[in-house]
C-alpha atoms as a PDB file:
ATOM      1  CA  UNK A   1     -88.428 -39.990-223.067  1.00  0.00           C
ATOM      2  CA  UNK A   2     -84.851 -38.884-223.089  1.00  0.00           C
ATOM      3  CA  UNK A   3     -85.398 -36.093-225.726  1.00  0.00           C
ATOM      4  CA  UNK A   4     -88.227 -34.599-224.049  1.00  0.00           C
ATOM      5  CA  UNK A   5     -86.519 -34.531-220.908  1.00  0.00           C
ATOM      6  CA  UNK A   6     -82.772 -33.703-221.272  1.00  0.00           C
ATOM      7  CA  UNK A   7     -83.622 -31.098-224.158  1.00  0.00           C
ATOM      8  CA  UNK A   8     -83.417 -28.547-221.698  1.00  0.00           C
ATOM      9  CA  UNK A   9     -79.747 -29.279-220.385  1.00  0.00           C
ATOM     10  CA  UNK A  10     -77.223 -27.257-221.752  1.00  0.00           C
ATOM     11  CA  UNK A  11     -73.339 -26.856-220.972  1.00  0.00           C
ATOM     12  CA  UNK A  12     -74.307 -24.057-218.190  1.00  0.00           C
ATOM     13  CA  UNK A  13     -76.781 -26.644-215.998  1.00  0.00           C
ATOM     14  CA  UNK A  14     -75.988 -27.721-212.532  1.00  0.00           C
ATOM     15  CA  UNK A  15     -74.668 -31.336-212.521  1.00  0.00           C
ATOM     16  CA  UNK A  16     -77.308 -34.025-212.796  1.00  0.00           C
ATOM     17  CA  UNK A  17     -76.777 -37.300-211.681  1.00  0.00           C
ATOM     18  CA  UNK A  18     -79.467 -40.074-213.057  1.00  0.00           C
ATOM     19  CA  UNK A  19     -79.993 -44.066-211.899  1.00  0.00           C
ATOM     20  CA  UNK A  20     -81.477 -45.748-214.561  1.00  0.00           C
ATOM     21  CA  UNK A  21     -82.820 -49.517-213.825  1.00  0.00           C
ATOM     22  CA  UNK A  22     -81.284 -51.044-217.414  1.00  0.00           C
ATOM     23  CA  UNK A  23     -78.649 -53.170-216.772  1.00  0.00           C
ATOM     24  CA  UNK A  24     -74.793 -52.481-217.707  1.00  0.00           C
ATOM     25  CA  UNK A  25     -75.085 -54.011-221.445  1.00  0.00           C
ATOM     26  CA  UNK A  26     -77.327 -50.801-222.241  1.00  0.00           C
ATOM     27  CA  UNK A  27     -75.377 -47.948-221.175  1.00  0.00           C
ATOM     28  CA  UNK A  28     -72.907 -47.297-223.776  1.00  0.00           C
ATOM     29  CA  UNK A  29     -75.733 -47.049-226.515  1.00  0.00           C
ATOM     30  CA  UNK A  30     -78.195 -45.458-223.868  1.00  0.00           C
ATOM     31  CA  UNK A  31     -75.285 -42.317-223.729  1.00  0.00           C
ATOM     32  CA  UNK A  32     -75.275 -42.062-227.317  1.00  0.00           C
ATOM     33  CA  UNK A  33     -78.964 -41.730-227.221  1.00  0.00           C
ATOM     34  CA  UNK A  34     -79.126 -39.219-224.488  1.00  0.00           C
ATOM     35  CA  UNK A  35     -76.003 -36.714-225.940  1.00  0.00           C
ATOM     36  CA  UNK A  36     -77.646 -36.519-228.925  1.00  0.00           C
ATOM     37  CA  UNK A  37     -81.033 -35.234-227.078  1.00  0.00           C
ATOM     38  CA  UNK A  38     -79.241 -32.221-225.212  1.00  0.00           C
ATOM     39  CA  UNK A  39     -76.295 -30.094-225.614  1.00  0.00           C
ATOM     40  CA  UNK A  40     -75.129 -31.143-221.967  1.00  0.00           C
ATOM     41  CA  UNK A  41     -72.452 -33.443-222.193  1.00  0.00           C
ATOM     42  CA  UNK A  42     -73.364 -37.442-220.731  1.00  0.00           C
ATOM     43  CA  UNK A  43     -71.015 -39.658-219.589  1.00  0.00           C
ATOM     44  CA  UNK A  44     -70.974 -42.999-217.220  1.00  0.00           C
ATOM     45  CA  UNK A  45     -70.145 -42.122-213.421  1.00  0.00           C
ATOM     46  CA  UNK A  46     -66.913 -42.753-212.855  1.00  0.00           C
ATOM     47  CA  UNK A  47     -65.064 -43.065-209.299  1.00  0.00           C
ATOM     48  CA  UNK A  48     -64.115 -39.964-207.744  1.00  0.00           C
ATOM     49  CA  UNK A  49     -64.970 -37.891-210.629  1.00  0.00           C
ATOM     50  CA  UNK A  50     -66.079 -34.538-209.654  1.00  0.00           C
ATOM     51  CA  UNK A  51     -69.370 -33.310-210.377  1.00  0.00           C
ATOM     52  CA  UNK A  52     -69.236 -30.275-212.771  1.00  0.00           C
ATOM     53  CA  UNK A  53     -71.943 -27.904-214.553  1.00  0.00           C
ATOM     54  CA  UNK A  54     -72.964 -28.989-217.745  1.00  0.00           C
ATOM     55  CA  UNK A  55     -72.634 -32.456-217.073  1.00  0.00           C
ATOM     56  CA  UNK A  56     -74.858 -35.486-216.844  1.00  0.00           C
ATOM     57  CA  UNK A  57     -73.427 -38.578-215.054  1.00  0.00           C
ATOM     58  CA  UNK A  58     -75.587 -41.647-215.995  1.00  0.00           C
ATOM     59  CA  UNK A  59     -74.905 -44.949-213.411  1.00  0.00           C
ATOM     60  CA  UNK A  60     -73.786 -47.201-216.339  1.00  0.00           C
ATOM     61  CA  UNK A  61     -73.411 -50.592-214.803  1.00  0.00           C
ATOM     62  CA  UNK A  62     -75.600 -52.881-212.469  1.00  0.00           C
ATOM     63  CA  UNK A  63     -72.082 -53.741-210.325  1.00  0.00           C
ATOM     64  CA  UNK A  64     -72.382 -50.087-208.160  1.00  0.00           C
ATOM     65  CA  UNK A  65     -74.754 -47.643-206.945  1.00  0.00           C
ATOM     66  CA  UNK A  66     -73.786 -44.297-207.592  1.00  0.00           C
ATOM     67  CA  UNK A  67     -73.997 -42.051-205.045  1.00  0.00           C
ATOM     68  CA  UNK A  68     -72.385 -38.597-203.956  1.00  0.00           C
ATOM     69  CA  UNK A  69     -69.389 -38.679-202.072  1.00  0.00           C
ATOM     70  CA  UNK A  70     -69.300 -36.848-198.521  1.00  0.00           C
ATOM     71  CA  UNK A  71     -66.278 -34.592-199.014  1.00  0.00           C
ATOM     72  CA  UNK A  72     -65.951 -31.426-200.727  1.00  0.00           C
ATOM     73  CA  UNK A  73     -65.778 -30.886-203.805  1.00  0.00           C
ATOM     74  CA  UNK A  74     -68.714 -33.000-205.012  1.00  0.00           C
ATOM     75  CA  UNK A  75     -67.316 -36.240-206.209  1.00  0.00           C
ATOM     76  CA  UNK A  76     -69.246 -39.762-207.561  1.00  0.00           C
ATOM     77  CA  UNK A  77     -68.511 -42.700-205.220  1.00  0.00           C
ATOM     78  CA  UNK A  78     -69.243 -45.684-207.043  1.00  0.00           C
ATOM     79  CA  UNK A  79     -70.327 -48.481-204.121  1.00  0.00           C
ATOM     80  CA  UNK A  80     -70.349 -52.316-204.682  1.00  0.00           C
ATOM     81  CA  UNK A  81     -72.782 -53.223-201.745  1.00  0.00           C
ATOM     82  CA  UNK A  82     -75.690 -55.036-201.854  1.00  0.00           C
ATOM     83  CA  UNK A  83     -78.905 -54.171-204.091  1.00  0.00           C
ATOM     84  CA  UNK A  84     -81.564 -52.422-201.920  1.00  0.00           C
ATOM     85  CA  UNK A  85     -85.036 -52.901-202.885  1.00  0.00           C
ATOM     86  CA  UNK A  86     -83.681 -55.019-205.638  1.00  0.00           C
ATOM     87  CA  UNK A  87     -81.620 -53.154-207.434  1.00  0.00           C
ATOM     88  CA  UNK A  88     -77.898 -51.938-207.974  1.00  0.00           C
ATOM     89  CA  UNK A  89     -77.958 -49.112-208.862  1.00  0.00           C
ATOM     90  CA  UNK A  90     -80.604 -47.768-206.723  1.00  0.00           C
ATOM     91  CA  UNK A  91     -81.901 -44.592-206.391  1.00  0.00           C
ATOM     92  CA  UNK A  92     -82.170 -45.008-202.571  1.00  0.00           C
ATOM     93  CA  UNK A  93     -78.425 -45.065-202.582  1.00  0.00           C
ATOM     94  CA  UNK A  94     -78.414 -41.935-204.835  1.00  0.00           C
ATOM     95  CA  UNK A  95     -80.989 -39.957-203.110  1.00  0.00           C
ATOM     96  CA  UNK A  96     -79.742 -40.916-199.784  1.00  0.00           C
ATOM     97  CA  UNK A  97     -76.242 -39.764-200.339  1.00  0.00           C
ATOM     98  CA  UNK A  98     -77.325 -36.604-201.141  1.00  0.00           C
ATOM     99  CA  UNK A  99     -78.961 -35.608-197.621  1.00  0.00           C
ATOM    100  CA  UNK A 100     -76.124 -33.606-196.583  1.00  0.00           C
ATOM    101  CA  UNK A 101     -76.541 -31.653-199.639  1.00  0.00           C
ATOM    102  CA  UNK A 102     -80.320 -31.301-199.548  1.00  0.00           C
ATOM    103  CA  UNK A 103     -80.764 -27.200-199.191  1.00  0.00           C
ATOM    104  CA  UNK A 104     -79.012 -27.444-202.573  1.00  0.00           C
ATOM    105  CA  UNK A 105     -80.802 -30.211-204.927  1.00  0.00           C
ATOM    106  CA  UNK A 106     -83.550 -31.011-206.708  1.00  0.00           C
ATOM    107  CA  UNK A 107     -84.724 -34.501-207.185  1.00  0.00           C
ATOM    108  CA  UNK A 108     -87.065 -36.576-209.827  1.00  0.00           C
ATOM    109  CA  UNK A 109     -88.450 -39.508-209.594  1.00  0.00           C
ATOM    110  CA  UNK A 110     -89.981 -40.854-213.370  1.00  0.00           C
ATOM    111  CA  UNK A 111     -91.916 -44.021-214.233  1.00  0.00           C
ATOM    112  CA  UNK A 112     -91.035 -47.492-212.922  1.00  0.00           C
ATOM    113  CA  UNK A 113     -92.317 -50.590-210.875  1.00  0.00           C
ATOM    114  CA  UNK A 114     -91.681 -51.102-207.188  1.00  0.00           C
ATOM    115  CA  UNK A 115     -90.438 -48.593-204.596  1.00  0.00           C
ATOM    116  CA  UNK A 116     -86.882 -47.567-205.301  1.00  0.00           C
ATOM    117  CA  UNK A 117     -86.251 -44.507-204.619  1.00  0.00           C
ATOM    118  CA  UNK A 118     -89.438 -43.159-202.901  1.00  0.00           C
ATOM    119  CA  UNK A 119     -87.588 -43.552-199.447  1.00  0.00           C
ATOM    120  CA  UNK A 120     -84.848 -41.747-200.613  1.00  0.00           C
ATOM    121  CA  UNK A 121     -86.855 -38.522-202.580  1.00  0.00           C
ATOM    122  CA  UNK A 122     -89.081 -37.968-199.010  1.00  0.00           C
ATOM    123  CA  UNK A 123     -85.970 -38.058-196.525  1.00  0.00           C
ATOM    124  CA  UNK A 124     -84.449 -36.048-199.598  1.00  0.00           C
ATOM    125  CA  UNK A 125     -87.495 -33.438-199.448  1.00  0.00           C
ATOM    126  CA  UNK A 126     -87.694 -33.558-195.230  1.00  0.00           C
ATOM    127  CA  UNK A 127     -84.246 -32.317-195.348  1.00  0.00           C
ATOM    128  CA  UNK A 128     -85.308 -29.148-197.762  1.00  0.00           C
ATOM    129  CA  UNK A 129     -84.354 -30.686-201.030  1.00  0.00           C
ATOM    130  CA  UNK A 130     -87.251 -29.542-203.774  1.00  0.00           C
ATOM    131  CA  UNK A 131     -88.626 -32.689-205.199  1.00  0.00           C
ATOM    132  CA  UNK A 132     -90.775 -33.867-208.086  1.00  0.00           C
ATOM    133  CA  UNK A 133     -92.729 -36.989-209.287  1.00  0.00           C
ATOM    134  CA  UNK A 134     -93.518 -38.100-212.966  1.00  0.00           C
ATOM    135  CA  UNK A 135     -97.812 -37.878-213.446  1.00  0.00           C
ATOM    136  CA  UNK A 136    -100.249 -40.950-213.280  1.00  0.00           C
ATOM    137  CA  UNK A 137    -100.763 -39.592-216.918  1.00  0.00           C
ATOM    138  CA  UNK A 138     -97.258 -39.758-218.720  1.00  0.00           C
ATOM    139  CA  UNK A 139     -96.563 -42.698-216.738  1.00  0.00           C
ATOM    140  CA  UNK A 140     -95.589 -46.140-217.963  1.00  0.00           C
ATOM    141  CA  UNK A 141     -95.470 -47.346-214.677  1.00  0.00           C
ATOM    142  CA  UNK A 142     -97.150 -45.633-212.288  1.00  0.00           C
ATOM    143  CA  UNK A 143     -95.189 -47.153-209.436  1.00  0.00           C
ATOM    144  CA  UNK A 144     -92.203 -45.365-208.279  1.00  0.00           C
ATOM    145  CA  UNK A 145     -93.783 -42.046-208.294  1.00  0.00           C
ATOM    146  CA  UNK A 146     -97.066 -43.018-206.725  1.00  0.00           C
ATOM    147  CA  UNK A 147     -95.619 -44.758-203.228  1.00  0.00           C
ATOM    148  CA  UNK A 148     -93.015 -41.576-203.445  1.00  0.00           C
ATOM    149  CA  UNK A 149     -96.029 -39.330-203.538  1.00  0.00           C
ATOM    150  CA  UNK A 150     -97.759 -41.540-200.777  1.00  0.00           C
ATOM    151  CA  UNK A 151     -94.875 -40.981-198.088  1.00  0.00           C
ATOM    152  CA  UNK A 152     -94.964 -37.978-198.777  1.00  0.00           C
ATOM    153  CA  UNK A 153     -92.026 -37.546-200.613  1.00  0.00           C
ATOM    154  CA  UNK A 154     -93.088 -35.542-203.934  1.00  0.00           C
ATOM    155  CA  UNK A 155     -93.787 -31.633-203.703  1.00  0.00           C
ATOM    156  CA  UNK A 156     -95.468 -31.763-207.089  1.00  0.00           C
ATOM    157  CA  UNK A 157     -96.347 -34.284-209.750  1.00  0.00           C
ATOM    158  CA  UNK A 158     -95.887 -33.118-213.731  1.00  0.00           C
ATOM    159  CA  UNK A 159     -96.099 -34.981-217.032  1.00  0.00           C
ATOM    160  CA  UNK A 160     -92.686 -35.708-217.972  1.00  0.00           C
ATOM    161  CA  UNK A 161     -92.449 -32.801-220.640  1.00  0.00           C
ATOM    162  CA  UNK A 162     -92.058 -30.787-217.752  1.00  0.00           C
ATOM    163  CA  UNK A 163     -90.281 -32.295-215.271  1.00  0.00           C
ATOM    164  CA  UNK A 164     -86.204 -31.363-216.985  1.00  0.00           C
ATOM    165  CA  UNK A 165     -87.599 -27.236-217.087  1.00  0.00           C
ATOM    166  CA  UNK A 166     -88.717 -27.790-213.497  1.00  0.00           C
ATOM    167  CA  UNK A 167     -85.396 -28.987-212.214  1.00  0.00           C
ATOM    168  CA  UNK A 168     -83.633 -26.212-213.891  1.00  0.00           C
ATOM    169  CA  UNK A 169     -85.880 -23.913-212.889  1.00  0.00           C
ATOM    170  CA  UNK A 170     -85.545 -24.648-208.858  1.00  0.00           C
ATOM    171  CA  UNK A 171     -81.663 -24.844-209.111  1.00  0.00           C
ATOM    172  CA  UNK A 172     -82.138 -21.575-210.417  1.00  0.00           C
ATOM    173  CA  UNK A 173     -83.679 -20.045-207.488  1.00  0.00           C
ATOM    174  CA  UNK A 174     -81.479 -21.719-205.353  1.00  0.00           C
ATOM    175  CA  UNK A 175     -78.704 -20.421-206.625  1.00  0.00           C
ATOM    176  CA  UNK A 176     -79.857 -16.687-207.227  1.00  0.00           C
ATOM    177  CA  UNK A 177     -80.735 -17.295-202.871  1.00  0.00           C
ATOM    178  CA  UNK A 178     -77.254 -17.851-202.642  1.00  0.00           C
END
């Protein structure tokens, strides 16, 4: 999945944050994986670290959801509370954190059971944030995406071969509006 997706990442791409539901023992080997699938650089969120292009922060433990602090410049707030919808990291916490900053982001929201995140990805897309949701077809899980989509929350479903060119290609614009 990783090398489909990330291929497209480069040192020049926006920042990209990504909550994956693994548990901590994966990350360090789940990095590996995912720098050698793109020429972006991928490292675990760290506290306070700010956000920079060509960059891909991965939440690498279950202790913290990683979210976007509210000051400028961008900066990764790592936050100890409670799961939500089961899970810590969430993508709730993610997506919700990055309200303030909607106008300027682009969301995904890929294969998985339960809800997490589909909250999130519609108040993300209410607030003018562009947002997409992994297919039915290229789905694992069709679970995440589909209650997303149901709320309202996805502006367009893709298989996930095209979901990474998508992103890029909406920061793009955005930034060529600026």
């Amino acid at each position: 999945m990783y090398k489909v997706e990330l291929r497209h990442f480069n040192k020049d791409s926006p920042p990209t944050m990504i909550v994956q539901h693994t548990g901590g023992q994966f990350a360090e080997s789940l990095i590996r994986l995912m720098n050698g699938a793109t020429q972006a650089q991928v490292v675990a969120a760290a506290q306070n670290a700010v956000l920079r292009p060509g960059h891909i922060y991965l939440s690498a433990t279950d202790t913290h959801h990683i979210q976007l602090a509210a000051n400028a410049p961008l900066r990764i707030r790592l936050n100890d509370a409670p799961r939500i919808s089961g899970h810590r990291p969430s993508i709730d916490a993610l997506f919700q954190s990055a309200i303030n900053h909607a106008p300027n982001v682009s969301a995904a929201i890929l294969t998985g059971m339960g809800r997490d995140g589909a909250e999130g990805i519609t108040a993300l897309r209410q607030a003018g944030a562009r947002t997409v949701g992994q297919d039915e077809q290229s789905c694992v899980v069709y679970g995440m995406p589909r209650i997303a989509k149901s709320l309202g929350g996805i502006e367009k479903e893709l298989p996930i071969t095209q979901i990474g060119p998508a992103l890029l290609s909406a920061q793009a614009h955005k930034a060529r509006q600026l």
